[in-house]
C-alpha atoms as a PDB file:
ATOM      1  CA  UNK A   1       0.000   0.000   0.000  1.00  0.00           C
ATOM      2  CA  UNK A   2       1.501   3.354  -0.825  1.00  0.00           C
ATOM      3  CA  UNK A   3       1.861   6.008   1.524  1.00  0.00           C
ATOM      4  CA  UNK A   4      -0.738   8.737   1.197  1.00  0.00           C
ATOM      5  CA  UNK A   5       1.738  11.637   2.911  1.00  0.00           C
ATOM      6  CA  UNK A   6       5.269  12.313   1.129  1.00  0.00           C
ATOM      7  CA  UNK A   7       7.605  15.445   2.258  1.00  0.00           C
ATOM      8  CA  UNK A   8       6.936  16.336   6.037  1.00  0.00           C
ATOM      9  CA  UNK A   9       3.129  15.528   5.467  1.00  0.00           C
ATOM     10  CA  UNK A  10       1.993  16.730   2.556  1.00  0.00           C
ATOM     11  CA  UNK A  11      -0.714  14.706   0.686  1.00  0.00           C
ATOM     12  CA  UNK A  12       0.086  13.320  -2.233  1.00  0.00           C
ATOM     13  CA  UNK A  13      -2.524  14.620  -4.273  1.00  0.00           C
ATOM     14  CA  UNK A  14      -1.215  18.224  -3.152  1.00  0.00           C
ATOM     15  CA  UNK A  15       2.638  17.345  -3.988  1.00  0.00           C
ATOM     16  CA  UNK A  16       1.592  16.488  -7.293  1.00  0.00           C
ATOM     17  CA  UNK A  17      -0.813  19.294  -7.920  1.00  0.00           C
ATOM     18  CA  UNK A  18       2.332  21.447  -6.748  1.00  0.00           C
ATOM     19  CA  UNK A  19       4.307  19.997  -9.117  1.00  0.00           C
ATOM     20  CA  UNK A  20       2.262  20.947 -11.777  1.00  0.00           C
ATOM     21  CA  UNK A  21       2.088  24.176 -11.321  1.00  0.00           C
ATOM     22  CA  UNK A  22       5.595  24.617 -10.514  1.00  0.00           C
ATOM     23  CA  UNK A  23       5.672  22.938 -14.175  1.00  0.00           C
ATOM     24  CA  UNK A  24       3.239  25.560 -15.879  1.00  0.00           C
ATOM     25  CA  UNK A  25       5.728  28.504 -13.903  1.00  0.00           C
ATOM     26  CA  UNK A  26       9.184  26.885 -15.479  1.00  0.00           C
ATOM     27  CA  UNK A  27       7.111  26.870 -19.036  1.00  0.00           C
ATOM     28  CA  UNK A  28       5.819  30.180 -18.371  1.00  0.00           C
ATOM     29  CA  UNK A  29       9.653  31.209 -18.048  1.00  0.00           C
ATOM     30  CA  UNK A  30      10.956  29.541 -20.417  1.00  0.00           C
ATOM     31  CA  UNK A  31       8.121  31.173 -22.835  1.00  0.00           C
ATOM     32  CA  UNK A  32       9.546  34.859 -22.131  1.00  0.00           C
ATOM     33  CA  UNK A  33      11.558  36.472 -25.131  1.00  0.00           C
ATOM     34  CA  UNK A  34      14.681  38.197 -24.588  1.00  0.00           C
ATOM     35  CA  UNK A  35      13.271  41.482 -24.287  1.00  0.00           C
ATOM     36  CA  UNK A  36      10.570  40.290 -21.358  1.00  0.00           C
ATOM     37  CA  UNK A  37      13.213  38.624 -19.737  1.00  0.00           C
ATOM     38  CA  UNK A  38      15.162  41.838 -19.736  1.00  0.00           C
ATOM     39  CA  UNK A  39      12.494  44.338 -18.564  1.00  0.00           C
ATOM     40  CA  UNK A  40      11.475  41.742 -15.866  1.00  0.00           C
ATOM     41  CA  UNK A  41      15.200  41.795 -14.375  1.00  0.00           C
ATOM     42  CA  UNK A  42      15.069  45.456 -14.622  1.00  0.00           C
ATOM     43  CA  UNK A  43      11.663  45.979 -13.211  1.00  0.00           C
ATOM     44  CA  UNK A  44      12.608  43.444 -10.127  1.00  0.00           C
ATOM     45  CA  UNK A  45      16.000  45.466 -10.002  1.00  0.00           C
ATOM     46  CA  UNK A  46      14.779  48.709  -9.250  1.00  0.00           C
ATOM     47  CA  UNK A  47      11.674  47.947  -7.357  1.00  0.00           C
ATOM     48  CA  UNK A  48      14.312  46.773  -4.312  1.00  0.00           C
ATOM     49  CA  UNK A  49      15.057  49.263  -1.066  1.00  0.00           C
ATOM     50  CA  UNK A  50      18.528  48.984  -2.433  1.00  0.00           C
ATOM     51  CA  UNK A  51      17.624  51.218  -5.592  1.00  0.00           C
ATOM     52  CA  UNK A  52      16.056  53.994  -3.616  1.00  0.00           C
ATOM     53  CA  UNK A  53      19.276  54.077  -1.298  1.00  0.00           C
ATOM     54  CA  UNK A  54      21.444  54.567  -4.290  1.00  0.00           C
ATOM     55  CA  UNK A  55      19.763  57.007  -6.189  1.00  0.00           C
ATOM     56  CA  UNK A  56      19.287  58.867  -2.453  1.00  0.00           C
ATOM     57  CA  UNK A  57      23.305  59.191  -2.709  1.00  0.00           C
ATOM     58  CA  UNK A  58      23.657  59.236  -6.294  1.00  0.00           C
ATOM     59  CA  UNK A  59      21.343  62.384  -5.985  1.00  0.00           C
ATOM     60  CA  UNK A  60      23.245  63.619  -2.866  1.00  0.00           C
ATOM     61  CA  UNK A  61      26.228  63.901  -4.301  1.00  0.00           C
ATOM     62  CA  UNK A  62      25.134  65.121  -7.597  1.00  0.00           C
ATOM     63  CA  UNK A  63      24.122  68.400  -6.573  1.00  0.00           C
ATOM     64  CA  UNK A  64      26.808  68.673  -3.615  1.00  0.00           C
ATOM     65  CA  UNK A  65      29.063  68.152  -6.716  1.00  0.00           C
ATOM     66  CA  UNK A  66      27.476  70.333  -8.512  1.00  0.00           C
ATOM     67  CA  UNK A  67      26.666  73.228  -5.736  1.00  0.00           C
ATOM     68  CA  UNK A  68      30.176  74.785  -5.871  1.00  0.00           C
ATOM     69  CA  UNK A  69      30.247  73.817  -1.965  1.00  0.00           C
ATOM     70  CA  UNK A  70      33.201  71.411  -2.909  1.00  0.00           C
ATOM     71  CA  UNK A  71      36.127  73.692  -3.172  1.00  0.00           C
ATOM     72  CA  UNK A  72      38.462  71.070  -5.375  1.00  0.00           C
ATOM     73  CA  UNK A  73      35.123  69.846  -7.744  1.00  0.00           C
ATOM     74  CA  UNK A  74      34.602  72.174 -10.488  1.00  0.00           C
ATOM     75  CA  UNK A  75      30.622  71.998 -11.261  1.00  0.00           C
ATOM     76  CA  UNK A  76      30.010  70.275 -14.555  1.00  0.00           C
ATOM     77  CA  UNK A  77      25.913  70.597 -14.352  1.00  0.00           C
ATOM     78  CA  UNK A  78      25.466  73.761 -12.199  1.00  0.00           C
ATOM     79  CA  UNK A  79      21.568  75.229 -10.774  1.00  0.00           C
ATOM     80  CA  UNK A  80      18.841  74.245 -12.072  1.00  0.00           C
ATOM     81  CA  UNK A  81      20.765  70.871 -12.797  1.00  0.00           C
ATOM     82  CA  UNK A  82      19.911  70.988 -16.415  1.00  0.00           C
ATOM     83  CA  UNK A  83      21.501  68.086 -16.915  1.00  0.00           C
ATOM     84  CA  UNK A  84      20.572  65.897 -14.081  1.00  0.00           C
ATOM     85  CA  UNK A  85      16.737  66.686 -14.815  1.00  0.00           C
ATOM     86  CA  UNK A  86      17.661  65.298 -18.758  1.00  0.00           C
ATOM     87  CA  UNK A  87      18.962  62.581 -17.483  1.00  0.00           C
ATOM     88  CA  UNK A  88      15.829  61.613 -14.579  1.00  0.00           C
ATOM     89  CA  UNK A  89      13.502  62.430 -17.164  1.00  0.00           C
ATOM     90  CA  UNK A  90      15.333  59.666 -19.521  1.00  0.00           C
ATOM     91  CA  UNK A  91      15.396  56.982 -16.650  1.00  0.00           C
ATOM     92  CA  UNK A  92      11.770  57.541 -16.040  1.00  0.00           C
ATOM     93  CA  UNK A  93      10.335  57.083 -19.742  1.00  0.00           C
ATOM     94  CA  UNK A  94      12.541  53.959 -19.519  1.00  0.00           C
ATOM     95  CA  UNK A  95      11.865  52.353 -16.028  1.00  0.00           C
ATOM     96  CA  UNK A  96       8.047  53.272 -17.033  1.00  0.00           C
ATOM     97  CA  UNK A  97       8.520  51.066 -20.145  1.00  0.00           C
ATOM     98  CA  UNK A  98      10.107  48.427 -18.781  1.00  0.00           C
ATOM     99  CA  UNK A  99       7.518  48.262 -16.269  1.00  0.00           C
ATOM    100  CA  UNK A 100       4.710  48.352 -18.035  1.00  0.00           C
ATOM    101  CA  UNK A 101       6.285  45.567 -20.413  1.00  0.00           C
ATOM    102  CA  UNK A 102       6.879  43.161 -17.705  1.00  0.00           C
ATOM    103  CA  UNK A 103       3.279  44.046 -16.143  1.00  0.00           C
ATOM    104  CA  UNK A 104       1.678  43.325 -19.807  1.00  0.00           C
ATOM    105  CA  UNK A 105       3.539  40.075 -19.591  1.00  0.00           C
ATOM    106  CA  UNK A 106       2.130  39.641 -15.822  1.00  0.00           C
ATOM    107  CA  UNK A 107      -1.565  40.347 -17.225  1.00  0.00           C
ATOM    108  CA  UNK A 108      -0.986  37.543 -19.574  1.00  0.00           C
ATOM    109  CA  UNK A 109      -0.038  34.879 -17.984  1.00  0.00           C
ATOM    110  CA  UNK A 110      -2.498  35.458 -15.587  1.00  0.00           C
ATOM    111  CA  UNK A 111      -5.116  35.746 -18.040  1.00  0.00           C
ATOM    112  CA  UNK A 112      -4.080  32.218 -19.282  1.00  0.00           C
ATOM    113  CA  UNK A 113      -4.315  31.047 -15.498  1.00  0.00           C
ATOM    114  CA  UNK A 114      -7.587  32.578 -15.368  1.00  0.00           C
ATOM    115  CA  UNK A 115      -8.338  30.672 -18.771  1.00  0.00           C
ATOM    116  CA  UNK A 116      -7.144  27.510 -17.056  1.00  0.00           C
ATOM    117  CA  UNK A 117      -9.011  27.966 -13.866  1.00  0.00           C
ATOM    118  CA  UNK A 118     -12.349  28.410 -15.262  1.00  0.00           C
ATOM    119  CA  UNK A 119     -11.345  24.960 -17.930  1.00  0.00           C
ATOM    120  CA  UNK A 120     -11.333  23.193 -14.389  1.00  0.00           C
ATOM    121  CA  UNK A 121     -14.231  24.806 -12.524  1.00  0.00           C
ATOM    122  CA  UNK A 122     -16.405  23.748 -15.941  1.00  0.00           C
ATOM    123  CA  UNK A 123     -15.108  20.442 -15.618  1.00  0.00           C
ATOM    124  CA  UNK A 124     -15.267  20.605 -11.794  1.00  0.00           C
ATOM    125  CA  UNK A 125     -19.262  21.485 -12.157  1.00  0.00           C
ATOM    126  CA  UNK A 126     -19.623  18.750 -14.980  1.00  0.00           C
ATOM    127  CA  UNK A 127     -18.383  16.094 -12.593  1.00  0.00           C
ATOM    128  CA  UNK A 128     -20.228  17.203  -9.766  1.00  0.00           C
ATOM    129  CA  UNK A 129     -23.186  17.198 -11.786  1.00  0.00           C
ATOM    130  CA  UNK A 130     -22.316  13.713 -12.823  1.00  0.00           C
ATOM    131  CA  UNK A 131     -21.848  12.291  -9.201  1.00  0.00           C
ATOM    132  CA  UNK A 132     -25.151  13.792  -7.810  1.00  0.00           C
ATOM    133  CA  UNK A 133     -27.081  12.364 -11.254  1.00  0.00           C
ATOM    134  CA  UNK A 134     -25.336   8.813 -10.652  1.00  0.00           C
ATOM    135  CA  UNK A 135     -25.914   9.180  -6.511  1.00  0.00           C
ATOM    136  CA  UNK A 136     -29.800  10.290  -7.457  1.00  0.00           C
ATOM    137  CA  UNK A 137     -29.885   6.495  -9.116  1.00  0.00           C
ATOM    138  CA  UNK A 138     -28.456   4.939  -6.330  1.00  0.00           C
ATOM    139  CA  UNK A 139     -31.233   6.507  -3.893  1.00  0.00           C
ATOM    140  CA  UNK A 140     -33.743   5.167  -6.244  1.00  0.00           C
ATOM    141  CA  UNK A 141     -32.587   1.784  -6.438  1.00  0.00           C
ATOM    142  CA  UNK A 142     -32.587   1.771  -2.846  1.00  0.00           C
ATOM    143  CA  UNK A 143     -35.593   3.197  -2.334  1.00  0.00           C
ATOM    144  CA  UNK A 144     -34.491   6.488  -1.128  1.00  0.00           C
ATOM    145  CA  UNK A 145     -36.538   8.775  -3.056  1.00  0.00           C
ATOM    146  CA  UNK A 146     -37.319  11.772  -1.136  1.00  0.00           C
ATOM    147  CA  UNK A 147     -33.303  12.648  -1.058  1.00  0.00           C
ATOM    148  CA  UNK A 148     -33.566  13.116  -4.947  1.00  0.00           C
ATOM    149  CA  UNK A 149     -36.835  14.493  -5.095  1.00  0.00           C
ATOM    150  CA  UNK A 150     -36.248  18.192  -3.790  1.00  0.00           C
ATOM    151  CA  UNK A 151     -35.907  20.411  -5.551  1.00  0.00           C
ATOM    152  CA  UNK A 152     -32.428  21.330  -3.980  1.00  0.00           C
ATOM    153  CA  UNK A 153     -31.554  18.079  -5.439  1.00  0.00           C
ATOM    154  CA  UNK A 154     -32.742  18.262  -8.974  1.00  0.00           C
ATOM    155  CA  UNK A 155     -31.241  22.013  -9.076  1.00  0.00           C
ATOM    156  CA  UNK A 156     -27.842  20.342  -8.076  1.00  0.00           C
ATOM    157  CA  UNK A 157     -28.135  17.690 -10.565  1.00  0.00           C
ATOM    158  CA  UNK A 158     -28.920  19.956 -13.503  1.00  0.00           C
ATOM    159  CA  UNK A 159     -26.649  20.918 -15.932  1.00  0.00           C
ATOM    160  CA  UNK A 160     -25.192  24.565 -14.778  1.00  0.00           C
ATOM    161  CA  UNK A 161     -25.578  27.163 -17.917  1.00  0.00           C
ATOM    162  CA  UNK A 162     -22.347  28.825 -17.931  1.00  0.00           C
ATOM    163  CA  UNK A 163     -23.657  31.895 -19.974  1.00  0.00           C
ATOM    164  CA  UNK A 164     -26.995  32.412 -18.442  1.00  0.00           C
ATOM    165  CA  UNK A 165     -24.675  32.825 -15.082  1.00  0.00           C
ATOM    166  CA  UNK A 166     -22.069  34.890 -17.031  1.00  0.00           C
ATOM    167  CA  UNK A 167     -25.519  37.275 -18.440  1.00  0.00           C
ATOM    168  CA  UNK A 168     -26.992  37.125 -14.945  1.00  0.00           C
ATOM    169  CA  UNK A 169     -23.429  38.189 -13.357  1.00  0.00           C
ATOM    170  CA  UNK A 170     -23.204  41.064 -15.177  1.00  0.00           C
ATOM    171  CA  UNK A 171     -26.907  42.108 -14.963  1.00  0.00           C
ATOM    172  CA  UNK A 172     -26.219  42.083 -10.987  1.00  0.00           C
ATOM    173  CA  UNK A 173     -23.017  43.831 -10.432  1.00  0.00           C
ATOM    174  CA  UNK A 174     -22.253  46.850 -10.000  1.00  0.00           C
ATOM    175  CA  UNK A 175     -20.366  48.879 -13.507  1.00  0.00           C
ATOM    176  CA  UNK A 176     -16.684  49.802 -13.014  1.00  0.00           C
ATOM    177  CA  UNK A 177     -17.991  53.026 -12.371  1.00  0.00           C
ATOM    178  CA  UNK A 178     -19.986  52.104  -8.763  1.00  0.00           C
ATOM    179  CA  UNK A 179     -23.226  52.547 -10.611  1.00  0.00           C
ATOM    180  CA  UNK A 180     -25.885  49.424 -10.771  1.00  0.00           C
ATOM    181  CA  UNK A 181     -25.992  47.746 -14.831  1.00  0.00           C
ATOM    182  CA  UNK A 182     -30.006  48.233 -15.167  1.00  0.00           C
ATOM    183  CA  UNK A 183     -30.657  51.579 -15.764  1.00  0.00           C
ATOM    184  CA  UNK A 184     -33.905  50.878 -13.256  1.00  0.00           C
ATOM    185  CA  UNK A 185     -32.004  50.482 -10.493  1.00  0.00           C
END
């Protein structure tokens, strides 16, 4: 008989279901072009503690550099800091690119996750529908029959109509912009 609890008493089931998803992360990885790869490193480079620190002391000494307050340093960029405003405004536009590339990327892959989620919530509801319609025939056969005849039951054991709940979802919640869908409301 095989045990049912591997690492330090984890099911199973859950070590493989781990597995798999640590599978769909490699892929996912593996998936990114050069240029995602690039804008993810610099995105996860400068959102660090250690980034604000050194641009705190690369601005620091900057403008006591370029203050005239150090007697041997001969200002290259002197008030307003022409030069040092250039070059922030050029390390913005980029950082903002690279971040919004590696969030597109983000938005992506969790789109597909999403995609992938609702696969096995479909399936899920299929086989749950399957189980109560094949339980319903057991009660029968055994002479059970006011389990399967409520209408709790027989709602259960109906097939669930994906888009009628998609319609009725978006009939009942609120738009984007607070306000109810139904112009009655």
């Amino acid at each position: 008989m095989r045990n049912s609890h591997s690492h330090q008493g984890t099911p199973q089931l859950a070590e493989e279901n781990i597995r798999a998803v640590a599978k769909l992360q490699k892929q996912a990885a593996r998936r990114r072009t050069l240029g995602e790869r690039v804008a993810d490193a610099v995105s996860a480079m400068v959102a660090r503690e250690s980034a604000v620190v050194v641009h705190v002391i690369w601005f620091g000494l900057w403008l006591l550099m370029n203050s005239g307050r150090v007697s041997f340093i001969r200002p290259f960029d002197p008030f307003p800091f022409t030069l040092l405003t250039t070059v922030v405004s050029l390390e913005a536009i980029f950082l903002t690119l690279f971040v919004l590339a590696s969030q597109n990327r983000l938005t992506h892959e969790a789109d597909r996750r999403a995609h992938l989620d609702l696969q096995v919530n479909l399936l899920s509801e299929q086989e749950m529908t399957l189980v109560l319609r094949m339980l319903g025939e057991l009660c029968e056969r055994f002479d059970l029959r006011e389990t399967v005849s409520s209408s709790k039951y027989r709602e259960l054991a109906s097939r669930t109509d994906v888009g009628q709940l998609a319609e009725q979802l978006e009939h009942e919640l609120p738009k984007r912009d607070g306000g109810p869908t139904d112009e009655s409301s």
